[in-house]
C-alpha atoms as a PDB file:
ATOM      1  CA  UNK A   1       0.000   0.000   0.000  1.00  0.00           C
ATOM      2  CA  UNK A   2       1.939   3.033  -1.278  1.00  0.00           C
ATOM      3  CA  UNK A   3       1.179   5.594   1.631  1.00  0.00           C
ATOM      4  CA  UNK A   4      -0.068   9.589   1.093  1.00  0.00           C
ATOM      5  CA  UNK A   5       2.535  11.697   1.607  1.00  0.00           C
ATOM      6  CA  UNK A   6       2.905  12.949   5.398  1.00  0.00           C
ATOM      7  CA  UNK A   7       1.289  16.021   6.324  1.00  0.00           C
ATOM      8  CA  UNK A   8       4.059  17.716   6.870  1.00  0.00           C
ATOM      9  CA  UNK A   9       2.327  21.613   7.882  1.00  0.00           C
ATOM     10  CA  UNK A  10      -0.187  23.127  10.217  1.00  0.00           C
ATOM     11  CA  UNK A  11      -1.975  20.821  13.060  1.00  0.00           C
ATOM     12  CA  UNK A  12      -2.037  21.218  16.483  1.00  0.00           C
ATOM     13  CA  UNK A  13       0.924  23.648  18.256  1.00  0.00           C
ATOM     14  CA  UNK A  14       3.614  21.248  19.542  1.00  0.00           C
ATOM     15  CA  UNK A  15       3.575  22.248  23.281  1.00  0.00           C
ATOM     16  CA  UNK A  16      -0.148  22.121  23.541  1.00  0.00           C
ATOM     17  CA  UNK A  17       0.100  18.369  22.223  1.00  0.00           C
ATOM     18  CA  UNK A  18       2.767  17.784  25.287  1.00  0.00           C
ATOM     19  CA  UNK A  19       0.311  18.876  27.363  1.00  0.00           C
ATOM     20  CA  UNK A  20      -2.194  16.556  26.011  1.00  0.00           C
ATOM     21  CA  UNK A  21      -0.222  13.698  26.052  1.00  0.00           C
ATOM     22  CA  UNK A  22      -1.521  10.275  27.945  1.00  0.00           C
ATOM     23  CA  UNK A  23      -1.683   7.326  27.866  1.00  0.00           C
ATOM     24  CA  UNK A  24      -5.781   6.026  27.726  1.00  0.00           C
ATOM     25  CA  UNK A  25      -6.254   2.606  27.545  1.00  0.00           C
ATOM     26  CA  UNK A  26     -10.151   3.066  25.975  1.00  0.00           C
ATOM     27  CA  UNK A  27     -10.620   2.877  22.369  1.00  0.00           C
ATOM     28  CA  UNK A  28     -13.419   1.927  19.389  1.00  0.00           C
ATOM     29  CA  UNK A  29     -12.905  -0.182  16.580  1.00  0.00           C
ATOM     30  CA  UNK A  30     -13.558   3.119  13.833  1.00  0.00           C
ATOM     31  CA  UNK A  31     -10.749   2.872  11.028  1.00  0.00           C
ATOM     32  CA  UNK A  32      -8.109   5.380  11.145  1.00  0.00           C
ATOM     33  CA  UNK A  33      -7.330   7.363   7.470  1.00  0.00           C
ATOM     34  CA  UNK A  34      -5.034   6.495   5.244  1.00  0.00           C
ATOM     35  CA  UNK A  35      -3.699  10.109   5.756  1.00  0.00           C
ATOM     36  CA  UNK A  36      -3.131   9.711   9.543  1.00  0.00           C
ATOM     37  CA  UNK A  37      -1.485   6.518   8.959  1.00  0.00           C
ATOM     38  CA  UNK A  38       0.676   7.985   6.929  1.00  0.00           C
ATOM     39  CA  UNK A  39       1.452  10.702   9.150  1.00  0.00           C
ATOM     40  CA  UNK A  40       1.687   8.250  12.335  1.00  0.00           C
ATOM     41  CA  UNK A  41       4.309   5.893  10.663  1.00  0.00           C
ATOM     42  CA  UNK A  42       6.371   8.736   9.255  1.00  0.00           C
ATOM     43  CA  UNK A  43       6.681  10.071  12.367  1.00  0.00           C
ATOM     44  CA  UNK A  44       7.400   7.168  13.834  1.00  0.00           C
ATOM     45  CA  UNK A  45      10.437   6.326  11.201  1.00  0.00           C
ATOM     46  CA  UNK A  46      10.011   7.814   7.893  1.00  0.00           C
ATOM     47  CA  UNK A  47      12.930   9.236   6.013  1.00  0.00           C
ATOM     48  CA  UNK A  48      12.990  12.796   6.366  1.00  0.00           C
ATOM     49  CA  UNK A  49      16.564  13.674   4.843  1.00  0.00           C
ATOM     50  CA  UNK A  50      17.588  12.894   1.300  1.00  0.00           C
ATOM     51  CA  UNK A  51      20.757  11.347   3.138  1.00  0.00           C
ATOM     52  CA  UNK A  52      18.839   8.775   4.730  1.00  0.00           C
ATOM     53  CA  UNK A  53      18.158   9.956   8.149  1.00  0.00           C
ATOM     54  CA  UNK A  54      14.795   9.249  10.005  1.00  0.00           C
ATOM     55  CA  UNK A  55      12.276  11.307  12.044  1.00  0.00           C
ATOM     56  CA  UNK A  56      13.526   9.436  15.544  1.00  0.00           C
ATOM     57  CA  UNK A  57      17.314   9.774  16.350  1.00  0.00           C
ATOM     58  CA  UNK A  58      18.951   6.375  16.364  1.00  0.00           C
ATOM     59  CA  UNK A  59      22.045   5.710  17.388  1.00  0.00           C
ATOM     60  CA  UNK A  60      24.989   6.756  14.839  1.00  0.00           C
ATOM     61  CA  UNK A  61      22.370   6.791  12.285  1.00  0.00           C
ATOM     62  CA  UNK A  62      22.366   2.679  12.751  1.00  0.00           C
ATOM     63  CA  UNK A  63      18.441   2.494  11.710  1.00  0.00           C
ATOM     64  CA  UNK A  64      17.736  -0.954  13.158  1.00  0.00           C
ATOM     65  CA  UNK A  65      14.317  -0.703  13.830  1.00  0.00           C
ATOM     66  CA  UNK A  66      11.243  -1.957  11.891  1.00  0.00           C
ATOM     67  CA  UNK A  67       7.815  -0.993  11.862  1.00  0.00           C
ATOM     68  CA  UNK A  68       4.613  -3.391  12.180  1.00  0.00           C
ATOM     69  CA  UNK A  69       1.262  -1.966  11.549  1.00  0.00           C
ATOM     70  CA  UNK A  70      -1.370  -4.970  12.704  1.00  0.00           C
ATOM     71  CA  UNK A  71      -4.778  -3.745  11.579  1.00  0.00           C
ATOM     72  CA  UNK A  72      -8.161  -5.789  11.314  1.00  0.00           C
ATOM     73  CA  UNK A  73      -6.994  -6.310   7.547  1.00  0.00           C
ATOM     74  CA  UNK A  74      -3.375  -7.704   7.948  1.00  0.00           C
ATOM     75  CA  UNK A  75      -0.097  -7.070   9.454  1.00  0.00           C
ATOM     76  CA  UNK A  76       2.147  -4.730   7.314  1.00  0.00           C
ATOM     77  CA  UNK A  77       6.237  -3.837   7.313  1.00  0.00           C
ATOM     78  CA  UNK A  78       6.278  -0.666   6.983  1.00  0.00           C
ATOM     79  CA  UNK A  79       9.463   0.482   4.219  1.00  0.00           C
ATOM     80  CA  UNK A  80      10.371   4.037   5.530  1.00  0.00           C
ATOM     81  CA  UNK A  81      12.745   4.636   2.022  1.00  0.00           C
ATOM     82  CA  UNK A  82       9.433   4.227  -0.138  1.00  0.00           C
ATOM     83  CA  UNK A  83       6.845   5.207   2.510  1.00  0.00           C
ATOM     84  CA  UNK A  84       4.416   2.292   2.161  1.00  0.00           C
ATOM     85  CA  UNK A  85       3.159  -1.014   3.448  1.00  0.00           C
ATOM     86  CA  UNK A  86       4.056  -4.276   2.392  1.00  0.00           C
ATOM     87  CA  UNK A  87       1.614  -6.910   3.420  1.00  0.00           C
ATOM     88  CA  UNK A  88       3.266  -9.929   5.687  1.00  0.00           C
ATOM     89  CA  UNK A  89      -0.023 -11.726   6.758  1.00  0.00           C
ATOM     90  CA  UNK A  90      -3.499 -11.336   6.140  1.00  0.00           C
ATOM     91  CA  UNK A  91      -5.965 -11.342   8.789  1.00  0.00           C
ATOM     92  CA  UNK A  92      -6.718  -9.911  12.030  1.00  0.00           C
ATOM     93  CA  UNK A  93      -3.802 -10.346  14.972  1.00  0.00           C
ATOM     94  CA  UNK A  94      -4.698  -7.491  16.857  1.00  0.00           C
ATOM     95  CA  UNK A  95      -5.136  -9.287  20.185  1.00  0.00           C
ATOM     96  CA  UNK A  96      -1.741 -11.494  19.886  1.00  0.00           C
ATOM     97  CA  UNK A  97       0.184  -7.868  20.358  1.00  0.00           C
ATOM     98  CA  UNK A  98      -0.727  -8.143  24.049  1.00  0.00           C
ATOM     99  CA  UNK A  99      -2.659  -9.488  26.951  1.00  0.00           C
ATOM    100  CA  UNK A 100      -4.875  -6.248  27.710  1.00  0.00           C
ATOM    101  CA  UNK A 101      -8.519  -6.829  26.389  1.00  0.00           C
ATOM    102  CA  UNK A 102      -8.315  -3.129  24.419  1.00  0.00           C
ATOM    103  CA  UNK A 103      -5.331  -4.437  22.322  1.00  0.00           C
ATOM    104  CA  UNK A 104      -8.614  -6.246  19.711  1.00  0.00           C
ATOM    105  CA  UNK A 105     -10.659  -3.282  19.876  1.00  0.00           C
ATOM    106  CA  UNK A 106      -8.506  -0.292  18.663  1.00  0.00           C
ATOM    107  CA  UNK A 107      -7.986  -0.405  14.738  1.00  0.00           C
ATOM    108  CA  UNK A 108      -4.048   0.082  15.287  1.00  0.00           C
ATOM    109  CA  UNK A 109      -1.045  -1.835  17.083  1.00  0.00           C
ATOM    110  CA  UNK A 110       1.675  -0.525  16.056  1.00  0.00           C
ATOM    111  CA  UNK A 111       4.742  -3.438  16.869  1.00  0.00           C
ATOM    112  CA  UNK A 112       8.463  -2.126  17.485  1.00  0.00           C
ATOM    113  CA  UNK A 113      11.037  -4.242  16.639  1.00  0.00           C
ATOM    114  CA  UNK A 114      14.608  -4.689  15.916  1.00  0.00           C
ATOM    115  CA  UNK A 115      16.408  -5.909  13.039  1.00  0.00           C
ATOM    116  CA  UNK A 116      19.487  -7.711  15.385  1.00  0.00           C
ATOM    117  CA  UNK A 117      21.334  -7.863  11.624  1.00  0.00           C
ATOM    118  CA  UNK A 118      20.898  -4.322  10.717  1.00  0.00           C
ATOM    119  CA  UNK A 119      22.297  -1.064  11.877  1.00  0.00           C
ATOM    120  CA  UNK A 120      25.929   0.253  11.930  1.00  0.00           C
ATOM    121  CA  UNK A 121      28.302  -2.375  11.954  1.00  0.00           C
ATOM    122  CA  UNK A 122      31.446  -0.009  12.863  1.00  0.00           C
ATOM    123  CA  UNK A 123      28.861   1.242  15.877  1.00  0.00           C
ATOM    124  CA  UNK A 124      27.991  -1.391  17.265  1.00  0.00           C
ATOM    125  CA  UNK A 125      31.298  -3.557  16.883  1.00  0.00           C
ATOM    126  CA  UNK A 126      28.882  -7.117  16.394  1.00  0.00           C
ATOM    127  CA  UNK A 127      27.805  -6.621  19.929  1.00  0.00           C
ATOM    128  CA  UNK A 128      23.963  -7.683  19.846  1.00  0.00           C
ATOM    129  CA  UNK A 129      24.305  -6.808  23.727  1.00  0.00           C
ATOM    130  CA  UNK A 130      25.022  -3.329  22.928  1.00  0.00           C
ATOM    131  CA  UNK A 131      22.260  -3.210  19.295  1.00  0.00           C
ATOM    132  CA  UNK A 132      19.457  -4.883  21.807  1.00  0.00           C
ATOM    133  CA  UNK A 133      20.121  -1.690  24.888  1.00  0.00           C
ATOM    134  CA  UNK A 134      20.008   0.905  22.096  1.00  0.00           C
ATOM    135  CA  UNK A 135      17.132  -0.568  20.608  1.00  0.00           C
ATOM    136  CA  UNK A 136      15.001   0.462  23.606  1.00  0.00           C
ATOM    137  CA  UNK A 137      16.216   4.002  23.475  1.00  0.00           C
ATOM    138  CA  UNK A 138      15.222   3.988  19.912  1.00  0.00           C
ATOM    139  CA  UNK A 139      11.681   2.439  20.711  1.00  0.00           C
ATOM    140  CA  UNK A 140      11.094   5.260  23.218  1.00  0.00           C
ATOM    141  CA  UNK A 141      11.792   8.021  20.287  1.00  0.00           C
ATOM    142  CA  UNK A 142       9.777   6.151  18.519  1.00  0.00           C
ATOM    143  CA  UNK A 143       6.937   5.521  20.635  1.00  0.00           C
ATOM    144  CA  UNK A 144       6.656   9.300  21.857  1.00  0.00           C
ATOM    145  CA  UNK A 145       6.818  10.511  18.187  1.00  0.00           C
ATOM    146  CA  UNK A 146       3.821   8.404  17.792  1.00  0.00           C
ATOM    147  CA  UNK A 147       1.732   9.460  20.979  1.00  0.00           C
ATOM    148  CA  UNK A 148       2.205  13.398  20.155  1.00  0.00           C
ATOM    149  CA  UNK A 149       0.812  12.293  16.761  1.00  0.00           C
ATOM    150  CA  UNK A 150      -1.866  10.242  17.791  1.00  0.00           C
ATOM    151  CA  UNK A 151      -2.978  13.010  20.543  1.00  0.00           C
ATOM    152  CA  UNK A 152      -2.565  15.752  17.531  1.00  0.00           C
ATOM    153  CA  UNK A 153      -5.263  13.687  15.559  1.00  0.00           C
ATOM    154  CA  UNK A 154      -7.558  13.316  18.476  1.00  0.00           C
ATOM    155  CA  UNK A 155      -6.081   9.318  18.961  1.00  0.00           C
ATOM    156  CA  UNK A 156      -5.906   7.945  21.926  1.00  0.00           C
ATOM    157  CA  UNK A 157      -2.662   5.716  22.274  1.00  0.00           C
ATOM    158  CA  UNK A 158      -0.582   3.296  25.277  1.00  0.00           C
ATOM    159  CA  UNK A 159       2.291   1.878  24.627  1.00  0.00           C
ATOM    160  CA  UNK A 160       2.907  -1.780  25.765  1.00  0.00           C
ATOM    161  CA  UNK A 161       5.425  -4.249  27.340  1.00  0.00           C
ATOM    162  CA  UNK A 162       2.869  -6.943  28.148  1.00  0.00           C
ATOM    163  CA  UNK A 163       2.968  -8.644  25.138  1.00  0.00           C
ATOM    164  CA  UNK A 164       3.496 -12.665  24.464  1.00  0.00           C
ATOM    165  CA  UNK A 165       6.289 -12.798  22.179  1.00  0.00           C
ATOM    166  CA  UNK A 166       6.524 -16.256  21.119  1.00  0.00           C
ATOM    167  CA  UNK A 167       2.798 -15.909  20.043  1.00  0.00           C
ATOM    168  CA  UNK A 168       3.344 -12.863  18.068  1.00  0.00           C
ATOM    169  CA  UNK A 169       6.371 -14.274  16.242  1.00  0.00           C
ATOM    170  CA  UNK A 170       4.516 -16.956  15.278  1.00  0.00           C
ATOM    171  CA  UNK A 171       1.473 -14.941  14.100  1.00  0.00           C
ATOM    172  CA  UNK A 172       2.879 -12.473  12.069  1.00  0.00           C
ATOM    173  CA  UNK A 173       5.559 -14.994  10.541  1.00  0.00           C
ATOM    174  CA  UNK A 174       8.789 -12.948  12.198  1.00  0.00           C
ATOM    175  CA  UNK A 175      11.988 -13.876  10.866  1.00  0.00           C
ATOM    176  CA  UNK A 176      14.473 -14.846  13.492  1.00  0.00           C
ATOM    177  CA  UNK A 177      16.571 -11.348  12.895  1.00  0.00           C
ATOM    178  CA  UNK A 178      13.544  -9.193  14.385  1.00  0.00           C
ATOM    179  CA  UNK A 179      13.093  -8.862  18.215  1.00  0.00           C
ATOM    180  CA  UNK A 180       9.723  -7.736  19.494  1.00  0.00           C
ATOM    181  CA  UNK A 181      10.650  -4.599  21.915  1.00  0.00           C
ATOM    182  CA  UNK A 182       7.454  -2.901  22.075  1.00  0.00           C
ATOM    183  CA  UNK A 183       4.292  -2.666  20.946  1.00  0.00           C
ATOM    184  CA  UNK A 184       1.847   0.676  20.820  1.00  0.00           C
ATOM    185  CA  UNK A 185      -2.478   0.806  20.840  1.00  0.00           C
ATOM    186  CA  UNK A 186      -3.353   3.720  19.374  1.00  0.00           C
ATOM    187  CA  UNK A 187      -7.144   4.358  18.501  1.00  0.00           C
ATOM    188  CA  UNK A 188     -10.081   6.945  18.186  1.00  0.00           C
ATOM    189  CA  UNK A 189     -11.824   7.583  22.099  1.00  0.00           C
ATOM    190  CA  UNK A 190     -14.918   5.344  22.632  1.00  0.00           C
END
């Protein structure tokens, strides 16, 4: 699914989205746009430089993470350098992200992982120890980019820890390079 481009002007002032920011744990099923999604995911990791760089700071540029949007349609990878989807599985696997009971109602999970064969070799030496405690520091950037943007578009969002791993590898077909670090609700208000 080739993605609109972000909406990169206007919305809501920055510092009165910081204000707004929460986590709420109470969503609807209602689909969010294409145009928010778009927004959401390049904010979460899109390429904003012509040199490569992303829209969350990453360790010496290493850009080791990977997106998963799970919606009631399908799980997607989302590709940052062409800004679009690519369907992994079909079907709904909402409610594998996690053990809350809102993780199957909200339309959105978004699932943070890293790529533990990616990112700057010269960096990170081959230390996975060392790739796998930046990750989470990465996975924060990333997760806050996405609350402010989910609160800007009147979204309610939580990110999540709680999830079962081994089920959602085997769910959305992970390959054995990609660690589950975190996983995000995000959702319009019941």
């Amino acid at each position: 699914i080739k993605l609109p481009a972000p909406n990169k002007n206007g919305g809501m002032p920055l510092m009165e989205v910081i204000h707004k920011r929460a986590s709420i744990k109470t969503f609807n099923d209602n689909e969010i746009p294409l145009q928010v999604l778009s927004d959401l995911l390049y904010a979460a990791g899109g390429v904003n430089r012509e040199d490569g760089h992303l829209t969350v700071p990453t360790a010496n540029n290493s850009c080791n993470m990977v997106l998963y949007a799970v919606t009631p349609q399908a799980a997607y990878r989302y590709n940052p350098t062409e800004h679009m989807l690519e369907e992994m599985v079909k079907g709904d696997f909402r409610a594998t992200t996690g053990g809350q009971d809102y993780v199957e109602t909200a339309y959105l999970q978004i699932v943070i992982l890293m790529d533990e064969e990616a990112g700057n070799e010269r960096f990170f030496a081959n230390s996975l120890d060392r790739r796998v405690d930046m990750s989470f520091e990465h996975a924060g950037h990333i997760s806050q980019n996405l609350y402010l943007v989910s609160i800007a578009n009147g979204l309610n969002a939580v990110a999540r820890v709680f999830i079962d791993h081994e089920a959602l590898r085997k769910a959305l077909k992970l390959p054995q390079n990609l660690r589950i670090i975190l996983a995000q609700t995000i959702g319009y208000p019941e």
